[in-house]
C-alpha atoms as a PDB file:
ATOM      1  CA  UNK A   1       1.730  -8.819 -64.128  1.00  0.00           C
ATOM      2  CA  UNK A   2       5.079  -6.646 -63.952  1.00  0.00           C
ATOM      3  CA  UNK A   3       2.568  -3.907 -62.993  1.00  0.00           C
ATOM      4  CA  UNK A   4       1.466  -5.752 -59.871  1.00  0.00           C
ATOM      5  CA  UNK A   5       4.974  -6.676 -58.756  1.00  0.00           C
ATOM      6  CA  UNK A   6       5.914  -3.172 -59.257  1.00  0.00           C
ATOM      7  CA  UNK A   7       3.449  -1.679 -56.864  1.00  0.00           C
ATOM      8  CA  UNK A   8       3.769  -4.504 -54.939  1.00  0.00           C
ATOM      9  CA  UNK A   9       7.536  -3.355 -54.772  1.00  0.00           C
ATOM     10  CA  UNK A  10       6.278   0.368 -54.173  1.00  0.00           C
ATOM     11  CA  UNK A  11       4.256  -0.462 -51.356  1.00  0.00           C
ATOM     12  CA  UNK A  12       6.834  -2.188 -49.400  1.00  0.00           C
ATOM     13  CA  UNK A  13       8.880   0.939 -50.066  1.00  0.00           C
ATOM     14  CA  UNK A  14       6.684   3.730 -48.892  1.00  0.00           C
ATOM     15  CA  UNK A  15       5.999   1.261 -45.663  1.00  0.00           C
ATOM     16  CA  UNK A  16       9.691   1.034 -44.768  1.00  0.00           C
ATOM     17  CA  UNK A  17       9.875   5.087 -45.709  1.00  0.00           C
ATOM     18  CA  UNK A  18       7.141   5.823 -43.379  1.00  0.00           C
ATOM     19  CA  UNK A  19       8.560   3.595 -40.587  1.00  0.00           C
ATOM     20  CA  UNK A  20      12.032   4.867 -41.262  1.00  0.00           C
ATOM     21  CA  UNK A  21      10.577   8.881 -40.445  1.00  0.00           C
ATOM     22  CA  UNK A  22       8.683   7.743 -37.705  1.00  0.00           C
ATOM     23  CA  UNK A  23      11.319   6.012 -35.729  1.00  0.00           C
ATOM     24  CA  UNK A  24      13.663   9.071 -37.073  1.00  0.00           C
ATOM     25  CA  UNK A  25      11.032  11.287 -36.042  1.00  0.00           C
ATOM     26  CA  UNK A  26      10.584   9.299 -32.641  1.00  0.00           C
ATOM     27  CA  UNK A  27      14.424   9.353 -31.944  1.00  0.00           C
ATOM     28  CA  UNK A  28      14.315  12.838 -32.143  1.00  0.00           C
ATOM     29  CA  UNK A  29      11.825  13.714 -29.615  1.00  0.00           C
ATOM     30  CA  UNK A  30      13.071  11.585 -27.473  1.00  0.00           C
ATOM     31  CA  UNK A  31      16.204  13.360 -27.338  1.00  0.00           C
ATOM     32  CA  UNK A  32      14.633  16.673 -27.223  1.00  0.00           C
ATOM     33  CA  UNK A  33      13.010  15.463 -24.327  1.00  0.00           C
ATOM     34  CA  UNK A  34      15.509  14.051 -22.166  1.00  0.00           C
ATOM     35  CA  UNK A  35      17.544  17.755 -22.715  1.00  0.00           C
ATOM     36  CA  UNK A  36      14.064  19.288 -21.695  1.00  0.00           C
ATOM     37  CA  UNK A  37      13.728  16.878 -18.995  1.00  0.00           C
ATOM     38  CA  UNK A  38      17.033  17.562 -17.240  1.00  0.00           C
ATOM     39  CA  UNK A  39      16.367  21.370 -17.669  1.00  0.00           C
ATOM     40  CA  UNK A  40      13.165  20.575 -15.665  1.00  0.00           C
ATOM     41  CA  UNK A  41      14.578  18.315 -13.414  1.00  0.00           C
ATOM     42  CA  UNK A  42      17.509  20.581 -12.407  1.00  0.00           C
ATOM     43  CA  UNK A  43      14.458  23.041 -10.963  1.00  0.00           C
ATOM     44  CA  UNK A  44      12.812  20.541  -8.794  1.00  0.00           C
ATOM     45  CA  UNK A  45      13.188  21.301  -5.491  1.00  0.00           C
ATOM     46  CA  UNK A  46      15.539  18.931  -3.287  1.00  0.00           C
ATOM     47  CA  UNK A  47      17.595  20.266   0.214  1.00  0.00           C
ATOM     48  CA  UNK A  48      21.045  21.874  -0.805  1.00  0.00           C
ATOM     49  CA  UNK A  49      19.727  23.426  -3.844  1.00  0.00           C
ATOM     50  CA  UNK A  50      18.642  26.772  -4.693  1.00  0.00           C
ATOM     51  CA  UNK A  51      14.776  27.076  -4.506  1.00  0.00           C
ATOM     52  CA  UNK A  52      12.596  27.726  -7.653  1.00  0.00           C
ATOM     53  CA  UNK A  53      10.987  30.886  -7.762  1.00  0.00           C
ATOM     54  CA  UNK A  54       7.056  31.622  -8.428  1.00  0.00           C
ATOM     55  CA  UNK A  55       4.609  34.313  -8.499  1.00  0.00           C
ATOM     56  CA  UNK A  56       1.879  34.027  -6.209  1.00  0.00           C
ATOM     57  CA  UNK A  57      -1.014  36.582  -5.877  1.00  0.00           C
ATOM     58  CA  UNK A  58      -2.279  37.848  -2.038  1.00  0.00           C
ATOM     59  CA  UNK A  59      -6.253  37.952  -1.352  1.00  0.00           C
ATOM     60  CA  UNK A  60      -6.360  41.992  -2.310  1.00  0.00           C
ATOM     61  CA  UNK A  61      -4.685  40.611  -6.112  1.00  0.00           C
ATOM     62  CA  UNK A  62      -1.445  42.030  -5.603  1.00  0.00           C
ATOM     63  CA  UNK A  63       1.351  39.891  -7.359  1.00  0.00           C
ATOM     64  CA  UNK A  64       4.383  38.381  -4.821  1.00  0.00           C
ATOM     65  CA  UNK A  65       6.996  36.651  -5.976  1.00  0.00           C
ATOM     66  CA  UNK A  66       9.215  34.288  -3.625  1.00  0.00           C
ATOM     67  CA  UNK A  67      12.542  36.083  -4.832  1.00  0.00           C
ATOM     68  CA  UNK A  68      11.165  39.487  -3.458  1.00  0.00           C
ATOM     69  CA  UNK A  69      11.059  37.629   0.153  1.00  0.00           C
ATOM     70  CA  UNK A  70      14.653  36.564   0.018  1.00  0.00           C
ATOM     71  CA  UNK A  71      16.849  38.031   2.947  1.00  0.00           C
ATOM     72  CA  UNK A  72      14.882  36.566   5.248  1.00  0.00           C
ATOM     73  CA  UNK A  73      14.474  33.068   5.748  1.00  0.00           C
ATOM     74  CA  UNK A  74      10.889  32.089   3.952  1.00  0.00           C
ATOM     75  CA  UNK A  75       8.399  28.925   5.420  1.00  0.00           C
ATOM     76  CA  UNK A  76       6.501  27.898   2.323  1.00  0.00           C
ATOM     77  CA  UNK A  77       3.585  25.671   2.616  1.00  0.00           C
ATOM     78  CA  UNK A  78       1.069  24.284   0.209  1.00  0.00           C
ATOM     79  CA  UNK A  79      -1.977  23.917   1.435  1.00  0.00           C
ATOM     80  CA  UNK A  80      -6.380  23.656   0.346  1.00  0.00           C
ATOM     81  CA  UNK A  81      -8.701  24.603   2.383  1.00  0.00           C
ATOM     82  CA  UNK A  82     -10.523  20.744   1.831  1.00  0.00           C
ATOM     83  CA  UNK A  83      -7.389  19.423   3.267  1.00  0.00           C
ATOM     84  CA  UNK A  84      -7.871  17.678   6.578  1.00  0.00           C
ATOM     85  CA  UNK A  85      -4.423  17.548   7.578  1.00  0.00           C
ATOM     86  CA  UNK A  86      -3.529  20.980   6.265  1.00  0.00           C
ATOM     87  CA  UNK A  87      -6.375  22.386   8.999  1.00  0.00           C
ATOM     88  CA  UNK A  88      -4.356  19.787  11.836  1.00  0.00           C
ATOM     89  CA  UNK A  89      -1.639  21.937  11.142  1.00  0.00           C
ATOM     90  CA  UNK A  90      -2.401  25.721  10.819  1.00  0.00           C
ATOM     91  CA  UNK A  91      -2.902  26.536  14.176  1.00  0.00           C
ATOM     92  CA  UNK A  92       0.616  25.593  14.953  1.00  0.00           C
ATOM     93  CA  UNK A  93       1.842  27.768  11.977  1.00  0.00           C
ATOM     94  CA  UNK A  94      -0.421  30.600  12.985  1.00  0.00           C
ATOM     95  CA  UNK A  95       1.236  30.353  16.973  1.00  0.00           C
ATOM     96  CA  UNK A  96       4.951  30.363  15.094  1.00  0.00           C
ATOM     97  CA  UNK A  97       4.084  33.266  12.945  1.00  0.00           C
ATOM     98  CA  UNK A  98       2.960  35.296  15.441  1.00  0.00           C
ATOM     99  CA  UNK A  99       6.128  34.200  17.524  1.00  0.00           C
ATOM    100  CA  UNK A 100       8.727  34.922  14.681  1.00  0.00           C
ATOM    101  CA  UNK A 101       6.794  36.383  12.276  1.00  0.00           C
ATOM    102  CA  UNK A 102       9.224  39.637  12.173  1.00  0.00           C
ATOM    103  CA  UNK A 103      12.157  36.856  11.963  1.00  0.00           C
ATOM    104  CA  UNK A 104      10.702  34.139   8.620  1.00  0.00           C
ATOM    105  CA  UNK A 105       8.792  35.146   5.930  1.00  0.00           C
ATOM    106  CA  UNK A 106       5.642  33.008   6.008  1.00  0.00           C
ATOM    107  CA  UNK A 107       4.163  31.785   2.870  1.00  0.00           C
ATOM    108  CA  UNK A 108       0.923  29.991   2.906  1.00  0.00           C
ATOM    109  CA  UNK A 109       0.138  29.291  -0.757  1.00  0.00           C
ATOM    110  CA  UNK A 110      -3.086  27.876  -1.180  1.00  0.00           C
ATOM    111  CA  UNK A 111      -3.337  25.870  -4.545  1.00  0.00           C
ATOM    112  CA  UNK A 112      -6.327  25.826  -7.469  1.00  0.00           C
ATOM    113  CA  UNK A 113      -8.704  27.172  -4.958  1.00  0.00           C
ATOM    114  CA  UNK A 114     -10.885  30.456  -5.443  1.00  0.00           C
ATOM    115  CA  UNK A 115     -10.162  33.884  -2.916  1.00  0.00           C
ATOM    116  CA  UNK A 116     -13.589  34.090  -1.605  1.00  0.00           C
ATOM    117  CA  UNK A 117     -12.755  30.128  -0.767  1.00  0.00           C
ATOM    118  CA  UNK A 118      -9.497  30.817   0.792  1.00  0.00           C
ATOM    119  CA  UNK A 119     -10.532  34.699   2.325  1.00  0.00           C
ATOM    120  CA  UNK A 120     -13.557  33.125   4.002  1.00  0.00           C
ATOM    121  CA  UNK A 121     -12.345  30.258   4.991  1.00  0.00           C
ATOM    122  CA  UNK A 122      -9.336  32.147   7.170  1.00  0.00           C
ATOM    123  CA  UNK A 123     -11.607  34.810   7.935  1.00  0.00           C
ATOM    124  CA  UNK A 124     -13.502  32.211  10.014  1.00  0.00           C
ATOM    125  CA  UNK A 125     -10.535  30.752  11.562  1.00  0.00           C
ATOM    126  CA  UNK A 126      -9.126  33.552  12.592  1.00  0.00           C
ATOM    127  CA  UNK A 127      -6.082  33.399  10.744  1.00  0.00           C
ATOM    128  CA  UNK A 128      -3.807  36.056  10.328  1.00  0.00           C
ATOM    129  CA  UNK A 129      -0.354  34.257   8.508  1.00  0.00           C
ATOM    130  CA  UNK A 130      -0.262  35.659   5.188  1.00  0.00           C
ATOM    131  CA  UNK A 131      -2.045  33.766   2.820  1.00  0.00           C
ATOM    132  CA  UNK A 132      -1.124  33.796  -1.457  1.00  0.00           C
ATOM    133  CA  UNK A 133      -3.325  31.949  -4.101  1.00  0.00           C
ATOM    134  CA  UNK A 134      -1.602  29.118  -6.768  1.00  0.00           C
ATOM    135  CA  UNK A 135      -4.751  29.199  -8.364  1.00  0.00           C
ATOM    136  CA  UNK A 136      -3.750  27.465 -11.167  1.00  0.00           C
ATOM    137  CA  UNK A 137      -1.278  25.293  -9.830  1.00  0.00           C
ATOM    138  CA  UNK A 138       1.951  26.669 -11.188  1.00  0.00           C
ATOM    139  CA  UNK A 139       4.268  27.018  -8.352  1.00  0.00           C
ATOM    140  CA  UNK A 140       2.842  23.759  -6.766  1.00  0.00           C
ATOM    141  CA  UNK A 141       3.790  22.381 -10.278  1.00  0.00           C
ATOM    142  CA  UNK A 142       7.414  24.172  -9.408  1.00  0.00           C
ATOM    143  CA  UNK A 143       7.647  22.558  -6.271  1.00  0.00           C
ATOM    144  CA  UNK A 144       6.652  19.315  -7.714  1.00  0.00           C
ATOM    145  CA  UNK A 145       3.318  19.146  -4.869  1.00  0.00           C
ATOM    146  CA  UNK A 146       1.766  15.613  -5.185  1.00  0.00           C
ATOM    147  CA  UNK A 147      -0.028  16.018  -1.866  1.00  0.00           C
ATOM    148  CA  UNK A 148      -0.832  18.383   0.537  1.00  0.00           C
ATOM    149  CA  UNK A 149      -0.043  19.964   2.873  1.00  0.00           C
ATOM    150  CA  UNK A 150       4.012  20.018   1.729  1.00  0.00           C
ATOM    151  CA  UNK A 151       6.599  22.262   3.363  1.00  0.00           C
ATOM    152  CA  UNK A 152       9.468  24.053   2.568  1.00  0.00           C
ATOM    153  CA  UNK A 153      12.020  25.610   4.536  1.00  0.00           C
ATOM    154  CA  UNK A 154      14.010  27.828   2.703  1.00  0.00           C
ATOM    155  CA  UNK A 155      16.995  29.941   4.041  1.00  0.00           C
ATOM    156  CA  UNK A 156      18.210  33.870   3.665  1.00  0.00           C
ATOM    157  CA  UNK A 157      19.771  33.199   0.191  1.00  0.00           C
ATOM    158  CA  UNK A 158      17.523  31.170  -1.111  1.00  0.00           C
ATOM    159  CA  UNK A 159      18.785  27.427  -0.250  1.00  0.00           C
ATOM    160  CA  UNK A 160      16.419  24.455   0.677  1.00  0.00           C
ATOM    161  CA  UNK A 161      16.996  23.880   3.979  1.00  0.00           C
ATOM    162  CA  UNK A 162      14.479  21.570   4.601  1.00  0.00           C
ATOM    163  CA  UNK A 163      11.059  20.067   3.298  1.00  0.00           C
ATOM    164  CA  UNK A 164       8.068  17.683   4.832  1.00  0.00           C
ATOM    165  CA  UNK A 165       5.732  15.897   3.153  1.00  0.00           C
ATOM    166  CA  UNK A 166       2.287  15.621   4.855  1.00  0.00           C
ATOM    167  CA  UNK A 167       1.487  17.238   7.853  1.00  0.00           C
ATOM    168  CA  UNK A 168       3.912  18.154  10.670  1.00  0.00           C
ATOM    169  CA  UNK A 169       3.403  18.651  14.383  1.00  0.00           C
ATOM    170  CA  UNK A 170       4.445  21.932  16.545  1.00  0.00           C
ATOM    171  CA  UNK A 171       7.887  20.372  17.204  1.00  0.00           C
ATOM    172  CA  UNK A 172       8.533  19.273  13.790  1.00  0.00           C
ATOM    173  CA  UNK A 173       7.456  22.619  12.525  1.00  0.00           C
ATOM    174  CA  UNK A 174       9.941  24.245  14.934  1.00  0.00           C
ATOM    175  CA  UNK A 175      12.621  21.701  13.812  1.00  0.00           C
ATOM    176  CA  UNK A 176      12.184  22.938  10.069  1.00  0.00           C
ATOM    177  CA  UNK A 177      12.123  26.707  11.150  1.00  0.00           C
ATOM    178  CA  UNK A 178      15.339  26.312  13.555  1.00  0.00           C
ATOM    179  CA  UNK A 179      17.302  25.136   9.984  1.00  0.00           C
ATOM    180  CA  UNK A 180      16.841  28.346   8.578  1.00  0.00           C
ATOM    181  CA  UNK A 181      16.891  30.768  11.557  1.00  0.00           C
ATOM    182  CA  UNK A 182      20.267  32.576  10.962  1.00  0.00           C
ATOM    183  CA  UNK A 183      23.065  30.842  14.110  1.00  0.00           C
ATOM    184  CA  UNK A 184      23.141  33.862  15.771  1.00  0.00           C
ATOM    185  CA  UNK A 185      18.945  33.924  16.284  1.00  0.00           C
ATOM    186  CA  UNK A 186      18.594  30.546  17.948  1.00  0.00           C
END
């Protein structure tokens, strides 16, 4: 009988062990994660703040990142060819690139999609604004994309000027490029 009690009294004690490392063990993670959080979160993209860079890859494979385009203001816009409202907009991008395209660095970054997807697909359309491939989704993921297409206007030193959320018309897409033209330009 004092053997039952006893590992009565031993299981009790190895259950409130366990539960005591677990809810330790819990406690710390969820500290780690709120400091990892706030790293992340500082990084998101919001208008004021300094943009997050990425490395994107052109159709011919060659590696760009957005910090190499700094200097000049940069358009950014996340896009897939299967996008409906992404293909409402391009034409108006393609008329402004060819209109400033000396003056903004243009940045079409097509995300998760293939390059024979995305080179065929602008082939056909004609499309000359340069064109980079997310494949797998990490600067969308930097930019915090939840739907496409999104914008981002970005100025000279690398500021968020601006950003739009679905997609824009020719005067709202002049709106967004006028916040980052340099005073002097407009």
């Amino acid at each position: 009988m004092g053997k039952s009690r006893n590992s009565v009294g031993l299981g009790i004690l190895t259950k409130s062990l366990c539960l005591a490392v677990l809810i330790s063990a819990a406690l710390v993670l969820t500290a780690a994660g709120d400091r990892a959080g706030s790293r992340v979160g500082s990084a998101r993209p919001a208008v004021g703040y300094q943009a997050p860079d990425f490395t994107v890859k052109t159709l011919e494979g060659t590696e760009v990142a957005l910090g190499e385009q700094l200097g000049t203001p940069v358009f950014i816009n996340f896009f897939a060819t299967w996008c409906h409202f992404c293909r409402v907009e391009m034409p108006y991008i393609q008329a402004l690139y060819e209109e400033l395209g000396d003056d903004v660095s243009f940045m079409i970054v097509d995300v998760r999609e293939s390059e024979e997807t995305v080179k065929a697909y602008f082939e056909a359309a004609g499309w000359t604004v340069p064109v980079y491939l997310d494949s797998i989704g990490i600067a969308g993921a930097k930019y915090a994309v939840r739907g496409l297409p999104t914008s981002f206007f970005i100025d000279s030193e690398g500021i968020i000027r601006d950003m739009v959320i679905g997609a824009m018309t020719e005067a709202r897409l002049r709106q967004g490029i006028e916040s980052i033209l340099p005073a002097d330009s407009e």
